[in-house]
Protein backbone atom coordinates (compact mmCIF):
# COMPACT_ATOMS: atom_id res chain seq x y z
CA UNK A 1 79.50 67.66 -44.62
CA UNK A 2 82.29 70.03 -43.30
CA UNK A 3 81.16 72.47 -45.66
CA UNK A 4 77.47 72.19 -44.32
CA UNK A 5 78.80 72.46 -40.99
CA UNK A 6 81.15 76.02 -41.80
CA UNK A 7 78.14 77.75 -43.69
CA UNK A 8 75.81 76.65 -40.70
CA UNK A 9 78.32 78.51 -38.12
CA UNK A 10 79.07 81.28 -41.08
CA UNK A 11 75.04 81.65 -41.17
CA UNK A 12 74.40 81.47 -37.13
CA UNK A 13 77.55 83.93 -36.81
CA UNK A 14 76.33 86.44 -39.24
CA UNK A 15 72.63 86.11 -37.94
CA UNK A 16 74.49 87.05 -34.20
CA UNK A 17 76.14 90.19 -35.61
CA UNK A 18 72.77 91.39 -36.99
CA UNK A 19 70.81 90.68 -33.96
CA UNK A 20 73.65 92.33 -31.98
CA UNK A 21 73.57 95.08 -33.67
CA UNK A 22 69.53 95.31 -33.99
CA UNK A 23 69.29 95.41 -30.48
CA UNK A 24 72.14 97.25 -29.99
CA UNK A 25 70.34 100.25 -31.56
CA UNK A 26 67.16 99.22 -29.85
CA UNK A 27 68.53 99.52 -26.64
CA UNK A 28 70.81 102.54 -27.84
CA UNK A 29 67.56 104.13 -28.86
CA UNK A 30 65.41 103.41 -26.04
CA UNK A 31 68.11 105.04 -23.92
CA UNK A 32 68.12 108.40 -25.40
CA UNK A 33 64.60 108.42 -24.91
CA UNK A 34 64.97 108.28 -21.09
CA UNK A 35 68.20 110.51 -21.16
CA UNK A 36 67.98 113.96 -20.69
CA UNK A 37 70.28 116.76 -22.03
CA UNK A 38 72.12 119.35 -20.01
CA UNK A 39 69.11 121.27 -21.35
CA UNK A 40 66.17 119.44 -20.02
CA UNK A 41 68.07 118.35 -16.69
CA UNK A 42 68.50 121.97 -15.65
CA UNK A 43 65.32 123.12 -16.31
CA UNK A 44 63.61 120.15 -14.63
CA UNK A 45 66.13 120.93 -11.04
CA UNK A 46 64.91 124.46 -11.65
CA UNK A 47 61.53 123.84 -11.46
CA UNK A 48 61.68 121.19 -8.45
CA UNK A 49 63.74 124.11 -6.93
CA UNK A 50 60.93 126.72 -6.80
CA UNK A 51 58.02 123.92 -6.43
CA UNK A 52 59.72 123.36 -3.37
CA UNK A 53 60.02 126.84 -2.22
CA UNK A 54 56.26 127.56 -3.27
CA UNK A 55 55.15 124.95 -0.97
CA UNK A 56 57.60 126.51 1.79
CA UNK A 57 56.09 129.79 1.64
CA UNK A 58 52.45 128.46 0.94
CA UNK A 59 51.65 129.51 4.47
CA UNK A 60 53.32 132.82 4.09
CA UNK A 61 51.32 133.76 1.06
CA UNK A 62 47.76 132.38 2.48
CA UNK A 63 48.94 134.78 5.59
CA UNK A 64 49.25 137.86 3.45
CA UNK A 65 46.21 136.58 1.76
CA UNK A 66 44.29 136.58 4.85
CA UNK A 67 45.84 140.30 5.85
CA UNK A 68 44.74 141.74 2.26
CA UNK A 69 41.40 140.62 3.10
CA UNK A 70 41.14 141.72 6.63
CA UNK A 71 42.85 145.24 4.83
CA UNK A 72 40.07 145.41 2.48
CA UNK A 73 37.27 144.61 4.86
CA UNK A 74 38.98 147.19 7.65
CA UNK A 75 38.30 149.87 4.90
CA UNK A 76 34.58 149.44 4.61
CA UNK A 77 34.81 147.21 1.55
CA UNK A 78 31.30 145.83 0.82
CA UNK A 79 31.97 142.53 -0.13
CA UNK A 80 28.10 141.53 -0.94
CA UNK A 81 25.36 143.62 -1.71
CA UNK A 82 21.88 142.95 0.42
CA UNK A 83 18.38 144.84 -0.14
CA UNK A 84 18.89 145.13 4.05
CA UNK A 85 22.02 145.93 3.64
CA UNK A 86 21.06 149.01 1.68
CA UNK A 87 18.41 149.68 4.11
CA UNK A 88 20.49 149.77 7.35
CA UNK A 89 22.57 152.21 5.79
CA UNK A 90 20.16 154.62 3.91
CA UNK A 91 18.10 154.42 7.39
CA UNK A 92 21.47 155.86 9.19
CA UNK A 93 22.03 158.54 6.54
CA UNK A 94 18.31 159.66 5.74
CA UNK A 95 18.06 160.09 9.81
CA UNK A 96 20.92 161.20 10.50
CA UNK A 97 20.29 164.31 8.24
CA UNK A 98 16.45 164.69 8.96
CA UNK A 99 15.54 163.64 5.41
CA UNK A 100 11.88 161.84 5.07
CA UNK A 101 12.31 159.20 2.52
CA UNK A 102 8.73 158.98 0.63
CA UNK A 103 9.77 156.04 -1.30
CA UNK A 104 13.05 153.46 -1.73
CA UNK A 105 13.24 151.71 -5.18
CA UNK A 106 16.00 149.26 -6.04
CA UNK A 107 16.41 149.36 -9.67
CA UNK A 108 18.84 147.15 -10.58
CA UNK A 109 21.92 144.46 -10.11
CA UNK A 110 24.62 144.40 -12.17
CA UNK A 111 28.32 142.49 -12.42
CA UNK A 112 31.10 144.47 -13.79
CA UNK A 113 34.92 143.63 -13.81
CA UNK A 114 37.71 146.56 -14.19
CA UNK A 115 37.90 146.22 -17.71
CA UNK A 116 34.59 145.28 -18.73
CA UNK A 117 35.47 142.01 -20.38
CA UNK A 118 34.12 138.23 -20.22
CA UNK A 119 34.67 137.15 -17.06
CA UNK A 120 36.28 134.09 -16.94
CA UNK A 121 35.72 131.13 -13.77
CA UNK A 122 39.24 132.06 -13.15
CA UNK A 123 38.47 135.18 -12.43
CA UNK A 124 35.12 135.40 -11.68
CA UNK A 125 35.44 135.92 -8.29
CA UNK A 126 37.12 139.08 -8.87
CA UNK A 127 34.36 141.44 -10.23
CA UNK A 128 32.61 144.31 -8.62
CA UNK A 129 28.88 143.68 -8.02
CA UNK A 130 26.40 146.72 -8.11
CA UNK A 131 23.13 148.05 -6.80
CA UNK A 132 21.22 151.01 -8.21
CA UNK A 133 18.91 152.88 -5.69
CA UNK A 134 16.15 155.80 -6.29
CA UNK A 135 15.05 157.45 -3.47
CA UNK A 136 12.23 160.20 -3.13
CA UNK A 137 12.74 162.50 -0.55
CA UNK A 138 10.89 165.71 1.63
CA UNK A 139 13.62 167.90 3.13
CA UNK A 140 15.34 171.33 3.76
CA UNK A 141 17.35 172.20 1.29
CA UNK A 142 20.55 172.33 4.04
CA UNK A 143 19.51 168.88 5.14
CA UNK A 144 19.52 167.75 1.91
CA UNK A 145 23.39 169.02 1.27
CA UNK A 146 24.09 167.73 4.61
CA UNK A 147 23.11 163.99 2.90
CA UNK A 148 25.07 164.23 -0.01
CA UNK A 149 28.31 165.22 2.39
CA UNK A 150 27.67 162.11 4.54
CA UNK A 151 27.10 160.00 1.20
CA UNK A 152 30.32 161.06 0.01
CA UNK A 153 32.01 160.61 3.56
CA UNK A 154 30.16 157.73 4.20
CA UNK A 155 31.69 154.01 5.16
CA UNK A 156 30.52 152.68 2.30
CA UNK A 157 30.81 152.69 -1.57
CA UNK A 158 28.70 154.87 -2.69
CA UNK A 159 28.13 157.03 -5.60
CA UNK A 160 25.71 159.75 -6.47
CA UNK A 161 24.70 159.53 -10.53
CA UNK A 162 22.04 161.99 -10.38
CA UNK A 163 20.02 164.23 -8.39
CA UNK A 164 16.66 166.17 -9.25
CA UNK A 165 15.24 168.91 -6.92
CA UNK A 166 12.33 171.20 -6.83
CA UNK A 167 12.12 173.63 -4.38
CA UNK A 168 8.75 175.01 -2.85
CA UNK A 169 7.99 178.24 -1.18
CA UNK A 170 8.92 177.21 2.70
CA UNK A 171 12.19 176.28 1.95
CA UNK A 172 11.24 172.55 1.36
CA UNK A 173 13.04 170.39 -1.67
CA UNK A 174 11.84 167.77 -3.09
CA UNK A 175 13.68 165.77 -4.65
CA UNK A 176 14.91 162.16 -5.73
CA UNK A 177 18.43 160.85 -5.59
CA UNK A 178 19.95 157.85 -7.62
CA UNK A 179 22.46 155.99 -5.98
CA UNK A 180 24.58 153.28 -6.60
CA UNK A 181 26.11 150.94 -4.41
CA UNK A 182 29.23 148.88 -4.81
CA UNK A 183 30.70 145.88 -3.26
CA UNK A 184 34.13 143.75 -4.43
CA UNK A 185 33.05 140.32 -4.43
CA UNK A 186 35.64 138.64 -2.09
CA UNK A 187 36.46 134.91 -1.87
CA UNK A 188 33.84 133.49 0.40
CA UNK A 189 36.73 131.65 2.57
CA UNK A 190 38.19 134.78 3.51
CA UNK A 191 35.31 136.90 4.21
């Protein structure tokens, strides 16, 4: 009976050790899961470092957002392009040179970016939008030269892609004029 009762204490002691050791690992190995090196520790205080001073100068940068927009739309910018939008301002220069428009077609709409890639929605916002315009037109030949100054001069984006004259006897051209106008799509918010 004594030796029952040694091998049953030898058997529960052993069976202890094992455990003991079983979980020491366990718990061993479920603390180097939550541990962090040097490594990892550093990098994560580095990056709570400049979250936090993003969100301190989160205000500064939606200010200099604000004054790049207000920049851009102090410079004539056209940040959408409009059929009456066009009209307004071929009105000013057609009159303002004593050109007689006979007719005004809009001939197409087109979205480009700088490099003439996909446009992703990242980036979609940031893509130049353009309108191409034909106009027929009775003037003098002066007048004429006169709107092509104030085109390039002009307030707006504008640019001349080609131009086809005839002249008549009493110094009269006529003459059509293709013209294409472009706008830089700007976040609505800011606009």
């Amino acid at each position: 009976m004594k030796n029952n009762k040694y091998i049953k204490i030898v058997i529960f002691i052993a069976l202890s050790m094992i455990l003991l050791f079983t979980a020491k690992d366990n718990v061993s190995a479920a603390y180097s899961v939550f541990s962090l090196t040097d490594d990892e520790h550093t990098k994560i205080i580095a990056d709570y470092e400049n979250m936090c001073e993003n969100i301190k100068n989160k205000k500064m940068y939606e200010e200099r957002l604000r004054d790049i927009c207000d920049e851009a739309n102090n410079i004539n910018i056209i940040s959408n392009i409009r059929q009456e939008q066009i009209l307004t301002t071929l009105n000013e220069y057609l009159s303002s040179c004593s050109i007689e428009a006979s007719s005004i077609d809009f001939l197409e709409y087109s979205n480009l970016n700088n490099m003439d890639a996909k446009i992703s929605k990242e980036n979609e916002k940031d893509r130049i939008v353009s309108a191409a315009v034909t106009i027929s037109f009775t003037a003098s030949y002066n007048n004429m030269l006169k709107f092509v100054d104030e085109i390039q001069r002009g307030r707006t984006t504008v640019a001349i892609s080609s131009v086809r004259v005839v002249m008549n006897d009493n110094d009269e051209v006529f003459g059509t004029i293709k013209l294409v106008f472009y706008a830089l799509k700007i976040d609505e918010d800011y606009e």
